[in-house]
Protein backbone atom coordinates (compact mmCIF):
# COMPACT_ATOMS: atom_id res chain seq x y z
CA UNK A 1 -5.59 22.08 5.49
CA UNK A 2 -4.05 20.44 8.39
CA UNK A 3 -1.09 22.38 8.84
CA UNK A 4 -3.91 24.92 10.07
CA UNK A 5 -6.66 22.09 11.31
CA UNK A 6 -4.24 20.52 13.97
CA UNK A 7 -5.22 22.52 16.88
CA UNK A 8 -9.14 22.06 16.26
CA UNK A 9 -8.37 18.67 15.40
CA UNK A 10 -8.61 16.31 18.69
CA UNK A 11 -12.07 18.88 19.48
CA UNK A 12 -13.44 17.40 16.21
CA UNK A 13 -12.77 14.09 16.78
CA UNK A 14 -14.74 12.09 19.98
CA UNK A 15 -11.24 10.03 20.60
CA UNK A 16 -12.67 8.54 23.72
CA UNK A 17 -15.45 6.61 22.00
CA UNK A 18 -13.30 6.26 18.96
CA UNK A 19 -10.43 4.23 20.16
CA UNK A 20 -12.56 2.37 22.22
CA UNK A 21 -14.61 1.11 18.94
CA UNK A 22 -11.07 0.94 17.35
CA UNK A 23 -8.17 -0.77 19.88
CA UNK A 24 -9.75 -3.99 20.54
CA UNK A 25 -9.42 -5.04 16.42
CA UNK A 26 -5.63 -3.36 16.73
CA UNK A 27 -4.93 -5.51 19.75
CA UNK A 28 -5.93 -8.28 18.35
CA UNK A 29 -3.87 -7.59 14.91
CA UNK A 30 -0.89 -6.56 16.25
CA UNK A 31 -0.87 -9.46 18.73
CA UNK A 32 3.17 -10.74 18.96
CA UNK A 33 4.16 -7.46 16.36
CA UNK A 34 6.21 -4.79 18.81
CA UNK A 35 7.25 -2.31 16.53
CA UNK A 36 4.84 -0.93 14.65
CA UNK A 37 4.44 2.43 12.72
CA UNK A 38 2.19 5.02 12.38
CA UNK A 39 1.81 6.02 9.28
CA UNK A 40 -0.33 9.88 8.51
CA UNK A 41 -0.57 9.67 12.90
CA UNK A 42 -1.94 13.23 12.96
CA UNK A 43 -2.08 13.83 16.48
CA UNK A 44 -1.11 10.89 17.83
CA UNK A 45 -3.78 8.94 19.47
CA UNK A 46 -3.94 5.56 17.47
CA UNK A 47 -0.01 5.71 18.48
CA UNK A 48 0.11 7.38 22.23
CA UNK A 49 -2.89 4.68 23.02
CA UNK A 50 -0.71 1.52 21.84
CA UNK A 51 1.93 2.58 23.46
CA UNK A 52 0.23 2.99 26.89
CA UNK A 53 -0.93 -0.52 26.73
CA UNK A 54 3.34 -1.44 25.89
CA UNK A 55 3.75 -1.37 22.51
CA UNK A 56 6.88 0.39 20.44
CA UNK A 57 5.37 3.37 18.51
CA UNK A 58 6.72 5.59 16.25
CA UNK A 59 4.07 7.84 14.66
CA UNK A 60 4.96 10.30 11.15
CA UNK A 61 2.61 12.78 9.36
CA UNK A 62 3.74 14.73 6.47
CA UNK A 63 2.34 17.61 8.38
CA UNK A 64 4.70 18.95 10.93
CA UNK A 65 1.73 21.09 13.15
CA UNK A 66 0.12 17.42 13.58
CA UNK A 67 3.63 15.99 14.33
CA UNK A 68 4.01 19.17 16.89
CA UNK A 69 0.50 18.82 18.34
CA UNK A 70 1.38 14.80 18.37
CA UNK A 71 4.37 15.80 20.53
CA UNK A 72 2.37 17.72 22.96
CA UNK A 73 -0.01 15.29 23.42
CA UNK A 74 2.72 12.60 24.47
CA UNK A 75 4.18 14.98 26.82
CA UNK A 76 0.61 15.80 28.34
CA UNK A 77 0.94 11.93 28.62
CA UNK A 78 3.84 11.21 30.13
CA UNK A 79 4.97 8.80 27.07
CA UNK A 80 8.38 8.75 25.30
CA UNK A 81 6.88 7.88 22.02
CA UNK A 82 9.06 9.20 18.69
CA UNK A 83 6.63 11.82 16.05
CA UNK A 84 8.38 12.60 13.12
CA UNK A 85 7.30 14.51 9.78
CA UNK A 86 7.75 12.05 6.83
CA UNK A 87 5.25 11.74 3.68
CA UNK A 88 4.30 8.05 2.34
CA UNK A 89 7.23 8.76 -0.63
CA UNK A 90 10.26 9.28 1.88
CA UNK A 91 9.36 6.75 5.06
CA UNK A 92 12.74 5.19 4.48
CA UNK A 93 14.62 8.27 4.00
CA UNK A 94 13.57 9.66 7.39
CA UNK A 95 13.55 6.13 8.81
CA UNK A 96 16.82 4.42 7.52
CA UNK A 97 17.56 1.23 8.40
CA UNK A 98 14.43 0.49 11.11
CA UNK A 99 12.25 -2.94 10.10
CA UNK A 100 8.75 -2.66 11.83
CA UNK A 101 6.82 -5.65 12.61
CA UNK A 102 3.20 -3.61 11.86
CA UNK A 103 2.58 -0.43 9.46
CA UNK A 104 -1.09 0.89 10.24
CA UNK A 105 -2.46 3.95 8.22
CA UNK A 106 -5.66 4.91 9.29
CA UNK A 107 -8.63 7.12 9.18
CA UNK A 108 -9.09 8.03 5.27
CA UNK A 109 -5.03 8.60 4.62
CA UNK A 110 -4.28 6.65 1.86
CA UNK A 111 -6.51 8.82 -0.66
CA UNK A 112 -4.07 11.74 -0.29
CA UNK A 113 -2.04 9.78 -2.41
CA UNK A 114 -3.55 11.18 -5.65
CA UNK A 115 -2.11 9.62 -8.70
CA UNK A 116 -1.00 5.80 -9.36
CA UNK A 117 2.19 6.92 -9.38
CA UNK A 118 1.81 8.66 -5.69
CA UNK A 119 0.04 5.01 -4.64
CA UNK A 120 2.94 2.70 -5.84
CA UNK A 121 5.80 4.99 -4.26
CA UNK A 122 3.44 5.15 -0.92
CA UNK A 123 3.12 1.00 -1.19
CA UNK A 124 6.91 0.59 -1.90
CA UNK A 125 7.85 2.60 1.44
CA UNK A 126 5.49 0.91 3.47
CA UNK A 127 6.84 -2.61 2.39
CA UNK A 128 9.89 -1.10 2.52
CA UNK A 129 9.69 -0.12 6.19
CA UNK A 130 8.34 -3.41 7.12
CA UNK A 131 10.26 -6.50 8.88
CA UNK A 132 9.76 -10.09 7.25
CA UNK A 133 6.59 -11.23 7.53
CA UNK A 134 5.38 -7.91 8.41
CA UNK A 135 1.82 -7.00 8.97
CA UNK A 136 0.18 -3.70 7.03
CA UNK A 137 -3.14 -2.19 7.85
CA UNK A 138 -4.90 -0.14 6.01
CA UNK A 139 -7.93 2.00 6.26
CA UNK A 140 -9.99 4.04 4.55
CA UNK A 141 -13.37 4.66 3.63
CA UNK A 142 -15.29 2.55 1.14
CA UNK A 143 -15.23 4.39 -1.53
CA UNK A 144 -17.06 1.79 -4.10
CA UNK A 145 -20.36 2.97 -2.03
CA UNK A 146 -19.08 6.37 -1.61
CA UNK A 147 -18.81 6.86 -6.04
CA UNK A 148 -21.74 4.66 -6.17
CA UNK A 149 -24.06 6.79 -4.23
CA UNK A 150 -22.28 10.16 -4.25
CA UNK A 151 -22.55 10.40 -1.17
CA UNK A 152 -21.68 13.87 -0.57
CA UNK A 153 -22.46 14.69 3.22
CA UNK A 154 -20.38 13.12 5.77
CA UNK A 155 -22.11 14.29 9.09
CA UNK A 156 -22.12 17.44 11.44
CA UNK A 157 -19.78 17.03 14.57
CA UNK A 158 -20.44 19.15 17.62
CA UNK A 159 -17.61 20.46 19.88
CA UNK A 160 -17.83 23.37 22.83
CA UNK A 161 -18.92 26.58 20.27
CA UNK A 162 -17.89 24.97 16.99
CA UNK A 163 -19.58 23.06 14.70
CA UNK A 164 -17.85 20.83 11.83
CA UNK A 165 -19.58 20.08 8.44
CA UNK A 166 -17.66 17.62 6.46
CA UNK A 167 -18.71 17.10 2.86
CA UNK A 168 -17.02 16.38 -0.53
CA UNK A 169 -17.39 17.75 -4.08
CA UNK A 170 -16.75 15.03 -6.85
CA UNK A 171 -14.63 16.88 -9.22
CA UNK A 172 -14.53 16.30 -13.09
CA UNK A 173 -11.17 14.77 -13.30
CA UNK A 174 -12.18 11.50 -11.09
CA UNK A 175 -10.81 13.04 -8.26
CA UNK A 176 -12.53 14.20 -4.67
CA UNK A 177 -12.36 17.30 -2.98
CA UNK A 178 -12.73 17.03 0.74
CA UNK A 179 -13.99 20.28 2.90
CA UNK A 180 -14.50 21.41 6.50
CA UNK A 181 -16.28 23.80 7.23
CA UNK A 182 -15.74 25.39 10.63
CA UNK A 183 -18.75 27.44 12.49
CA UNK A 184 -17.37 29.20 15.72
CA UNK A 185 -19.70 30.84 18.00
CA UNK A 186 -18.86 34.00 18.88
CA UNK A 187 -20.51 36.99 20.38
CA UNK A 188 -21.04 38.74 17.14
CA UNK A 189 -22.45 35.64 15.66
CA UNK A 190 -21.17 32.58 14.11
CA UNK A 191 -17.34 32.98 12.53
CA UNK A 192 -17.18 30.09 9.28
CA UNK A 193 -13.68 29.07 8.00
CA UNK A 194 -13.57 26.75 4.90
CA UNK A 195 -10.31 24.01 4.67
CA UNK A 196 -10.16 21.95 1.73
CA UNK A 197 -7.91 18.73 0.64
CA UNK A 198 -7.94 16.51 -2.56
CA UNK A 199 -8.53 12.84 -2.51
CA UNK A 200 -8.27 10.25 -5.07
CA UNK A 201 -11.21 7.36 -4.01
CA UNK A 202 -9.57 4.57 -3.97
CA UNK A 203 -11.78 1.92 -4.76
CA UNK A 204 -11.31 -1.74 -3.52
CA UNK A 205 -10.05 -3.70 -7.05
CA UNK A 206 -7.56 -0.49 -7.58
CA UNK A 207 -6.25 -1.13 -4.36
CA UNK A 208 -5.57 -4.97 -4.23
CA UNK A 209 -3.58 -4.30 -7.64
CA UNK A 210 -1.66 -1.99 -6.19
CA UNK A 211 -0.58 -4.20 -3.40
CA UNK A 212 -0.31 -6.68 -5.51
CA UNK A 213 2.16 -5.36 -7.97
CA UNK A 214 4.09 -3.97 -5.21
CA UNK A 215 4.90 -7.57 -3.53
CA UNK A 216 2.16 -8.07 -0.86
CA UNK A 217 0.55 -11.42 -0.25
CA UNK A 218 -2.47 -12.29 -0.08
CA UNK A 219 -5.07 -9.48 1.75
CA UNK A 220 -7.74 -9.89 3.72
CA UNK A 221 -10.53 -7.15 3.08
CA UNK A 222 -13.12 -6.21 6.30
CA UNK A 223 -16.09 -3.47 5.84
CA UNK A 224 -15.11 -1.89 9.44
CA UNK A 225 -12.56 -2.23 12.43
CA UNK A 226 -15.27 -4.00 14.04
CA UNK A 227 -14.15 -7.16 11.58
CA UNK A 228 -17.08 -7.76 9.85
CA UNK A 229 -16.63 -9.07 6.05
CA UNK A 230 -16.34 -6.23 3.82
CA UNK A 231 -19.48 -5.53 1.68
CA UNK A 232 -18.85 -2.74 -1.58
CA UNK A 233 -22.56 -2.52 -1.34
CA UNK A 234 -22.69 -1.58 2.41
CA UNK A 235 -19.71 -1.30 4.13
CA UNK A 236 -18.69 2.08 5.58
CA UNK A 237 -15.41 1.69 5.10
CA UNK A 238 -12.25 -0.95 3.47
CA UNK A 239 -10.13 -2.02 6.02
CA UNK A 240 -7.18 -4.16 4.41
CA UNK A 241 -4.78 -6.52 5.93
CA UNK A 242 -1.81 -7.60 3.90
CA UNK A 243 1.74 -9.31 4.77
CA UNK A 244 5.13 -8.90 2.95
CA UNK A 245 5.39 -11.43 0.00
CA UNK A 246 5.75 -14.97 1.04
CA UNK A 247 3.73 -15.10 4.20
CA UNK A 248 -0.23 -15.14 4.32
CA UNK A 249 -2.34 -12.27 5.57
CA UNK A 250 -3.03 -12.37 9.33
């Protein structure tokens, strides 16, 4: 799916009002962290935008079109900021050795890690990856409401000719399949091109165990990146901040 979505990507996504919802709640996190990594960066933004304002990036994505399309887009830039293709299982075989004060994985990645299995090895390499006292932040939608409600229909996104239709079907083995559907306009008429991922909804308790049993301290959950309190009733999404064990949440 986004081997072949990463040149239609940054058209789908309104980055401008994005980041500016988003960077002011990542400031303030990553206040006094340097390093920090970018964990499923698809094209770069969350990563190319921190490291305009002077912070030490390095950005992965399992995919290596979104690492290439992440490389063009910090060269459009002018920014010397490292994009490398590594999965959440082999972060510190790609990245030996390098301790990063912040690990942020944004924007609905974790569920790509399918199984419990998949989740632990992806929670080992991030603590793995992180300095002492390091800071992890995670985001993803809230899927308590999502299961809840089966909420199927995630919106229709405008861009130039194409339209985007996001929408999931909630398959029988607990699992969620995630689709785009792509309408180009074209002068014969409207061109449609289905790409489809799995997801495993992660749901807040499953999560916090997780962290839990692989040696984070205590987390902080929010409902949004604005930083309001996270509500499983109401919140669009789970944003979770959690520290190496031994050090509270930030």
């Amino acid at each position: 799916m986004y081997e072949r979505f990463s040149k239609e990507y940054d058209q789908f996504v309104n980055w401008t009002a994005r980041l500016s919802f988003e960077l002011p709640f990542l400031r303030r996190q990553l206040q006094g962290r340097r390093r920090v990594l970018d964990v499923a960066c698809g094209t770069g933004m969350h990563a190319l935008a921190l490291a305009a304002e002077g912070w030490q990036v390095t950005g992965c994505d399992l995919s290596p079109a979104m690492v290439a399309q992440a490389r063009q887009n910090a060269a459009q830039r002018g920014l010397d900021v490292p994009f490398v293709v590594a999965g959440f299982d082999n972060l510190t075989q790609v990245l030996p050795g390098q301790a990063f004060d912040a690990l942020l994985c944004l924007g609905n990645s974790l569920p790509h890690a399918l199984t419990v299995v998949d989740l632990a090895a992806a929670l080992a390499n991030f603590a793995a990856c992180l300095a002492p006292e390091g800071l992890l932040l995670l985001q993803s939608r809230n899927f308590d409401l999502v299961l809840a409600q089966r909420q199927r229909w995630l919106g229709l996104t405008e861009a130039d000719e194409r339209l985007f239709w996001r929408f999931y079907d909630f398959d029988p083995d607990g699992l969620i399949t995630f689709h785009v559907l792509t309408l180009t306009r074209t002068g014969q008429g409207w061109q449609q091109e289905l790409l489809s991922t799995r997801l495993h909804p992660w749901q807040q308790t499953e999560l916090l165990v997780a962290l839990q049993q692989t040696g984070f301290g205590k987390c902080i959950c929010l409902g949004s990146l604005d930083g309001r309190p996270f509500e499983a009733e109401t919140s669009p999404d789970l944003i979770i901040l959690a520290q190496r064990a031994g050090s509270p949440a930030a």
